[in-house]
Each structure stands twice: as structure tokens, then as C-alpha cells.
Protein backbone atom coordinates (compact mmCIF):
# COMPACT_ATOMS: atom_id res chain seq x y z
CA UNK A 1 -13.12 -5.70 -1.02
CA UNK A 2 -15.59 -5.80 -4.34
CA UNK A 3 -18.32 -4.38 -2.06
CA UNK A 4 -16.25 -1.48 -0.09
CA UNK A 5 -16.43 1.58 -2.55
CA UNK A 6 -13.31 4.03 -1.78
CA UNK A 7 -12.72 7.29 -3.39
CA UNK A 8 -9.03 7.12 -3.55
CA UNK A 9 -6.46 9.62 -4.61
CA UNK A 10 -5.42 10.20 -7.83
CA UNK A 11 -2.18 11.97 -9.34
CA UNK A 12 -2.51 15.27 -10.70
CA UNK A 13 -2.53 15.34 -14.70
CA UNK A 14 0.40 18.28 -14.44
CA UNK A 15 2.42 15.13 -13.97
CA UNK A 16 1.92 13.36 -17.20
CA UNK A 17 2.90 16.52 -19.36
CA UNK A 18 6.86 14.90 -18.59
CA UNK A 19 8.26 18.20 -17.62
CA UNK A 20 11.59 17.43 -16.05
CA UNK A 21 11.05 20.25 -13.72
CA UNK A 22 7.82 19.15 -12.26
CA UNK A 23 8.46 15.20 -12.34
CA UNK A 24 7.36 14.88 -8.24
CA UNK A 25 4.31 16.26 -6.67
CA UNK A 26 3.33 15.71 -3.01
CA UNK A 27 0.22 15.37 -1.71
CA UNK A 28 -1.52 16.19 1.71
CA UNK A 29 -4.76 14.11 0.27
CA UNK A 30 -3.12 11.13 -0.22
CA UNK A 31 -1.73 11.05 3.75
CA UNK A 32 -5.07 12.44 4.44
CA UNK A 33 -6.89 9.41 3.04
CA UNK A 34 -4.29 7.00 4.15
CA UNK A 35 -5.29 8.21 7.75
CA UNK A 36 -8.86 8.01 7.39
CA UNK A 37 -9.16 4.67 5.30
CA UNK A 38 -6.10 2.93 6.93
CA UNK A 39 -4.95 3.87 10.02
CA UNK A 40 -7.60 5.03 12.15
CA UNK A 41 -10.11 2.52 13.53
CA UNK A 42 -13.39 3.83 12.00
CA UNK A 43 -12.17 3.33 8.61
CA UNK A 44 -13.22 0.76 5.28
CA UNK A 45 -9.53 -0.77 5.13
CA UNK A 46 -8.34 -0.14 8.91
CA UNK A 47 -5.47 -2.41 9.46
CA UNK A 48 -4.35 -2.93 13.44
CA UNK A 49 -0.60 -3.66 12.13
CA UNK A 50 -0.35 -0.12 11.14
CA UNK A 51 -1.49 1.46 14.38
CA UNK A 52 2.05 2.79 15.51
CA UNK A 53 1.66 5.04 12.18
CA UNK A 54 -1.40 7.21 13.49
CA UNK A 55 1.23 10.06 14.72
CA UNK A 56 4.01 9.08 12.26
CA UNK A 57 5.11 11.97 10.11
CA UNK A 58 4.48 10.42 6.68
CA UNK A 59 5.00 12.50 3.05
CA UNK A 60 3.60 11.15 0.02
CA UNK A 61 4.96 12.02 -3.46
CA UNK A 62 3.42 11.09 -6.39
CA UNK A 63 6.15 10.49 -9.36
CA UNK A 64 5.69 10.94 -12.22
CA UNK A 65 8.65 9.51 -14.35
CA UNK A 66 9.06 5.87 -14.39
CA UNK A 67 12.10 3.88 -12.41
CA UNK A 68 13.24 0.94 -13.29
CA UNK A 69 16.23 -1.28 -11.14
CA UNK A 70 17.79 -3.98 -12.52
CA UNK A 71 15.29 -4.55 -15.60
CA UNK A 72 12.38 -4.22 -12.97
CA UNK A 73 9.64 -1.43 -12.49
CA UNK A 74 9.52 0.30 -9.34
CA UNK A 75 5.83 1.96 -8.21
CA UNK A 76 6.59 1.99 -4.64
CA UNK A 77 8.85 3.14 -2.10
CA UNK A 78 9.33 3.79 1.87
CA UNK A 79 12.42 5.69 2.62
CA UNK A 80 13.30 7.35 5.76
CA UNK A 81 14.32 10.93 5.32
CA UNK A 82 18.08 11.40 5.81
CA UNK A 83 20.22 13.67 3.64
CA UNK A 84 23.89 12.23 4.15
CA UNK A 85 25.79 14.76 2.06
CA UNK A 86 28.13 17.96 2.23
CA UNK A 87 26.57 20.76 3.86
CA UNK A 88 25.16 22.76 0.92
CA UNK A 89 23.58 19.59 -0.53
CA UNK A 90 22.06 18.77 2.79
CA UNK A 91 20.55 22.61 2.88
CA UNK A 92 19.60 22.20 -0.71
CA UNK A 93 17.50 19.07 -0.02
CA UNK A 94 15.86 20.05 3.59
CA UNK A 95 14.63 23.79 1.59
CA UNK A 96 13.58 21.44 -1.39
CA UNK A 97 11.24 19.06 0.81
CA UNK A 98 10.12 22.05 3.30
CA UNK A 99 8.91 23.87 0.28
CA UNK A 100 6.88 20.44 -0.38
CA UNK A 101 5.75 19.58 3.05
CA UNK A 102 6.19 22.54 5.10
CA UNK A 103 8.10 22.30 8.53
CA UNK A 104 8.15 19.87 11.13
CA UNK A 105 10.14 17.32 7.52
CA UNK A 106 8.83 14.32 7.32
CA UNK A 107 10.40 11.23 9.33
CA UNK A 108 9.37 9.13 6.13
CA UNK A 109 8.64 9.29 2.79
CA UNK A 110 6.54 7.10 0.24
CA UNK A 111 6.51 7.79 -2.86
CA UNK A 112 4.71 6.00 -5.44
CA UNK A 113 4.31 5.66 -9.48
CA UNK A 114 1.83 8.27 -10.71
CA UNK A 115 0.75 6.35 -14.12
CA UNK A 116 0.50 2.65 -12.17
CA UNK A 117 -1.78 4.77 -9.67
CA UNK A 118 -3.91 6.06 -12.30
CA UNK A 119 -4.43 3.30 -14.40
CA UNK A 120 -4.41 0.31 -11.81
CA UNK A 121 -7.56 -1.34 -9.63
CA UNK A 122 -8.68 -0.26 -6.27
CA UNK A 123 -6.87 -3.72 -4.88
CA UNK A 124 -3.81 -2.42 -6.74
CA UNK A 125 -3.52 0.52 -5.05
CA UNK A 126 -4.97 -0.35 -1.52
CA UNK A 127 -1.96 -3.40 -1.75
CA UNK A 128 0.76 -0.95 -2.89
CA UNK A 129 -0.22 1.66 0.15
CA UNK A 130 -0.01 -0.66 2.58
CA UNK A 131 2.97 -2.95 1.22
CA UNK A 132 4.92 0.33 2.02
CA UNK A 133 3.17 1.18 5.36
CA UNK A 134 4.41 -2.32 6.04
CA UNK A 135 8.13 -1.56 5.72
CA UNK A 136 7.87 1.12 8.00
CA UNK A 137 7.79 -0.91 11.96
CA UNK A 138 8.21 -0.08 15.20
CA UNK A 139 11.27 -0.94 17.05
CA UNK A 140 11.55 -3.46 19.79
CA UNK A 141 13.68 -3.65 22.64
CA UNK A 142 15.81 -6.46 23.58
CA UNK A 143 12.62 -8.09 25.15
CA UNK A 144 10.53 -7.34 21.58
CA UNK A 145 9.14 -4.85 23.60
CA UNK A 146 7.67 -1.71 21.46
CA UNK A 147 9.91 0.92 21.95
CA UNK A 148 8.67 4.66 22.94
CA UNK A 149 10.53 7.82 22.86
CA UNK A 150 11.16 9.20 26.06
CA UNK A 151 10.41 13.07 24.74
CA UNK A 152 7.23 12.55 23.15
CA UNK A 153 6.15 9.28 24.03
CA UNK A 154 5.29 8.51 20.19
CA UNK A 155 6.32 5.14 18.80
CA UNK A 156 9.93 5.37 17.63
CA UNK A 157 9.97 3.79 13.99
CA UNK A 158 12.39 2.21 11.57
CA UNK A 159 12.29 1.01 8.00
CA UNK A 160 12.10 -2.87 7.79
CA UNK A 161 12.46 -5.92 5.15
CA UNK A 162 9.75 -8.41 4.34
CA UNK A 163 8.63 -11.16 6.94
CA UNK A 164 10.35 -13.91 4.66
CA UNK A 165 12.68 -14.32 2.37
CA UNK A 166 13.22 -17.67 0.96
CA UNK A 167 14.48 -19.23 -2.33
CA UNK A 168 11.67 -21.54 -4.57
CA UNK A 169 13.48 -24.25 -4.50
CA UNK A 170 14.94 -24.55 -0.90
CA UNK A 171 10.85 -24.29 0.20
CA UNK A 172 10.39 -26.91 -2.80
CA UNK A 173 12.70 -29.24 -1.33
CA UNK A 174 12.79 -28.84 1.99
CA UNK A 175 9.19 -27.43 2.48
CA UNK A 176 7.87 -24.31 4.64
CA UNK A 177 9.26 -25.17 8.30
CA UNK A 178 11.51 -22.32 8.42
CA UNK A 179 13.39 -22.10 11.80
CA UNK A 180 11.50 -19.04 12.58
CA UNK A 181 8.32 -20.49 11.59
CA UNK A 182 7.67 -17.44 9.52
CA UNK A 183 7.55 -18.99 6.08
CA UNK A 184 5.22 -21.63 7.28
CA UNK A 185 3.12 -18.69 9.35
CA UNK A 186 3.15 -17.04 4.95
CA UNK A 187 2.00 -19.98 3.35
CA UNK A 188 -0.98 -20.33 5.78
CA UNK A 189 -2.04 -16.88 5.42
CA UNK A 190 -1.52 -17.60 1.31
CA UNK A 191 -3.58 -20.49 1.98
CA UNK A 192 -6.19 -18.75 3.48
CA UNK A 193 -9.19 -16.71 2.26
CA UNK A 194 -7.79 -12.91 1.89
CA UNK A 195 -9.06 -10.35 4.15
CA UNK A 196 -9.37 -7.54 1.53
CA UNK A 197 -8.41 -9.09 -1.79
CA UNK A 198 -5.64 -10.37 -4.44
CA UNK A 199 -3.08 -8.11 -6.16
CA UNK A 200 -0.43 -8.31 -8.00
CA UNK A 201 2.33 -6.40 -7.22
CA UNK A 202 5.23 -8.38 -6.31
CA UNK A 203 8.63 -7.26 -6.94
CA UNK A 204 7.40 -3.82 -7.59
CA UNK A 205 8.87 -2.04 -4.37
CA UNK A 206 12.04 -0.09 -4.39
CA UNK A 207 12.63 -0.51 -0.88
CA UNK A 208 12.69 -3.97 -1.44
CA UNK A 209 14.97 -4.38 -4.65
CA UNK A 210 17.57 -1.79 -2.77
CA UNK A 211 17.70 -4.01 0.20
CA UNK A 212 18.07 -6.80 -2.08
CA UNK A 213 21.21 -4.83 -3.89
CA UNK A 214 22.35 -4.36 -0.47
């Protein structure tokens, strides 16, 4: 990626004055550019794994007070938008995110660390976008068929865990052949030359440390 020049979006400075009642801003750029860089076809980073997410409703929040879980940093997250709580709470939260994204709510939200985004690399950022594009998938039927909704004929979408998960020293032992050949299908693509470039963001997801938890 050291020749594609992106303009990507950055977080508004309001954010950094830590005022604890402006510590989230959303941003219509940021999907905006996801779309056009991403997602659609014509664009410098398009990725074919994401195409189910063209129609997805997608908000973007930019935070800007750090999170930390279990002695980790967290500058990424996919969530899906659900507000399990007592009525009032529930009302609270849908007039809280419809003054931030307007109505139809998002089905999903990513949020991501306002001071990593401004201070990290193009490959930083690019990698964190689509690390939590990635946890967002389409559903399969029985068959692994994509699954379509019936109403609107848009992909129908769930959040999802990483590829592989695998311990050091069972892959040091044993080696890659996972039964489901996916660890083995990882190390070749770690093996190989990458198609944008290196990052470093591993363990830096919070959809990833709360499935772990879970």
C-alpha cells in the first residue's frame, strides 16, 4: 500500500478536550469513506469479502476516552445494536443514537479509538477498519448458503469471531493441520506476500477480548 495515497478520516479535535459529556462523536465521513475506499468495487482498498456490507446500515463513532479490558487497550469494536434493558433505558438509548445517526438506527456499530486514529499509519488504520468489517458476516444456511431476507432481499448479517483460534504451543507441537484446515489455510496467507501491507494491531479489538471473556 506505500504507493496508494488515501485521505482518510480523522477524529474531530472537540474530542481530545476530555469533556465527559462529549466523549463519542459519530461520523457520516468515516462510513462515507469506508464505502468509497472499501466496499464498492472502484475503490484503492476494495475488498470482495466485504461485499455483503454495501447496503449494511453501519454507524461509526469515534471515542474519545481510552478502554482498556483486562490490562489490554481496546481501539476497535463491531457491535450489533441491541438495547436489552427496562423500557425507559431502552427509550433512553434508541433517542440517544437517533439524535447521532438519525432514523432508520443502525443494524451495527463500530466504534473506534480517536487518539490511536490520529496518531497511527495509514496501514494502521486501513487494518483496524477492516479487522472490524471482518467480524461483521453474512449468515449461511444449513447448506453454507448466503442467507437473504425475504422483505428486502438485502444480505441478513451477524457479528462473527476470528477464522482461528489456536493456542502457540498446541500449533508448536502438533503443527498447523487443524481439522478444519483453517489454521493451515492462516499460516499460508502469513506466509505469503500481503496484499495491502503489515500492521500491528493484534489483540486490540473489543469484540474480540469480549468473546474471549465469554
Amino acid at each position: 500500500m506505500s504507493d496508494i495515497k488515501i485521505d482518510r478520516p480523522m477524529p474531530p479535535e472537540s474530542l481530545f478536550n476530555y469533556d465527559p459529556a462529549h466523549t463519542f462523536e459519530p461520523s457520516l465521513e468515516l462510513a462515507g469513506w469506508v464505502r468509497q475506499h472499501i466496499l464498492e468495487e472502484s475503490g484503492k482498498l476494495f475488498n470482495p469479502d466485504h461485499v455483503h456490507l454495501l447496503d449494511a446500515n453501519i454507524g461509526y463513532l469515534w471515542a474519545g476516552m481510552p478502554n482498556e479490558r483486562k490490562g489490554q487497550r481496546v481501539i476497535g469494536m463491531a457491535e450489533e445494536l441491541t438495547f436489552r434493558c427496562g423500557r425507559w433505558q431502552k427509550y433512553r438509548q434508541e433517542m440517544q443514537f437517533a439524535q447521532w445517526f438519525d432514523t432508520p438506527l443502525p443494524d451495527y456499530i463500530i466504534t473506534l479509538d480517536a487518539a490511536f486514529c490520529e496518531n497511527c499509519s495509514d496501514i494502521d488504520f486501513c487494518a483496524l477498519v477492516e479487522h472490524e468489517l471482518y467480524h461483521i458476516r453474512q449468515q449461511l444456511d444449513a447448506f453454507g448458503v448466503p442467507k437473504f431476507s425475504k422483505s428486502t432481499g438485502r444480505p441478513m448479517l451477524e457479528l462473527r469471531g476470528h477464522d482461528v483460534e489456536e493456542f502457540v504451543g498446541v500449533v508448536r507441537r502438533y503443527g498447523a493441520g487443524s481439522p478444519d484446515g483453517k489454521l493451515e489455510e492462516l499460516v499460508q496467507a502469513a506466509n505469503s506476500k500481503p496484499e495491502v501491507s503489515k500492521a500491528n494491531i493484534s489483540a486490540a479489538c473489543g469484540t474480540c477480548q469480549m468473546r474471549l471473556a465469554s
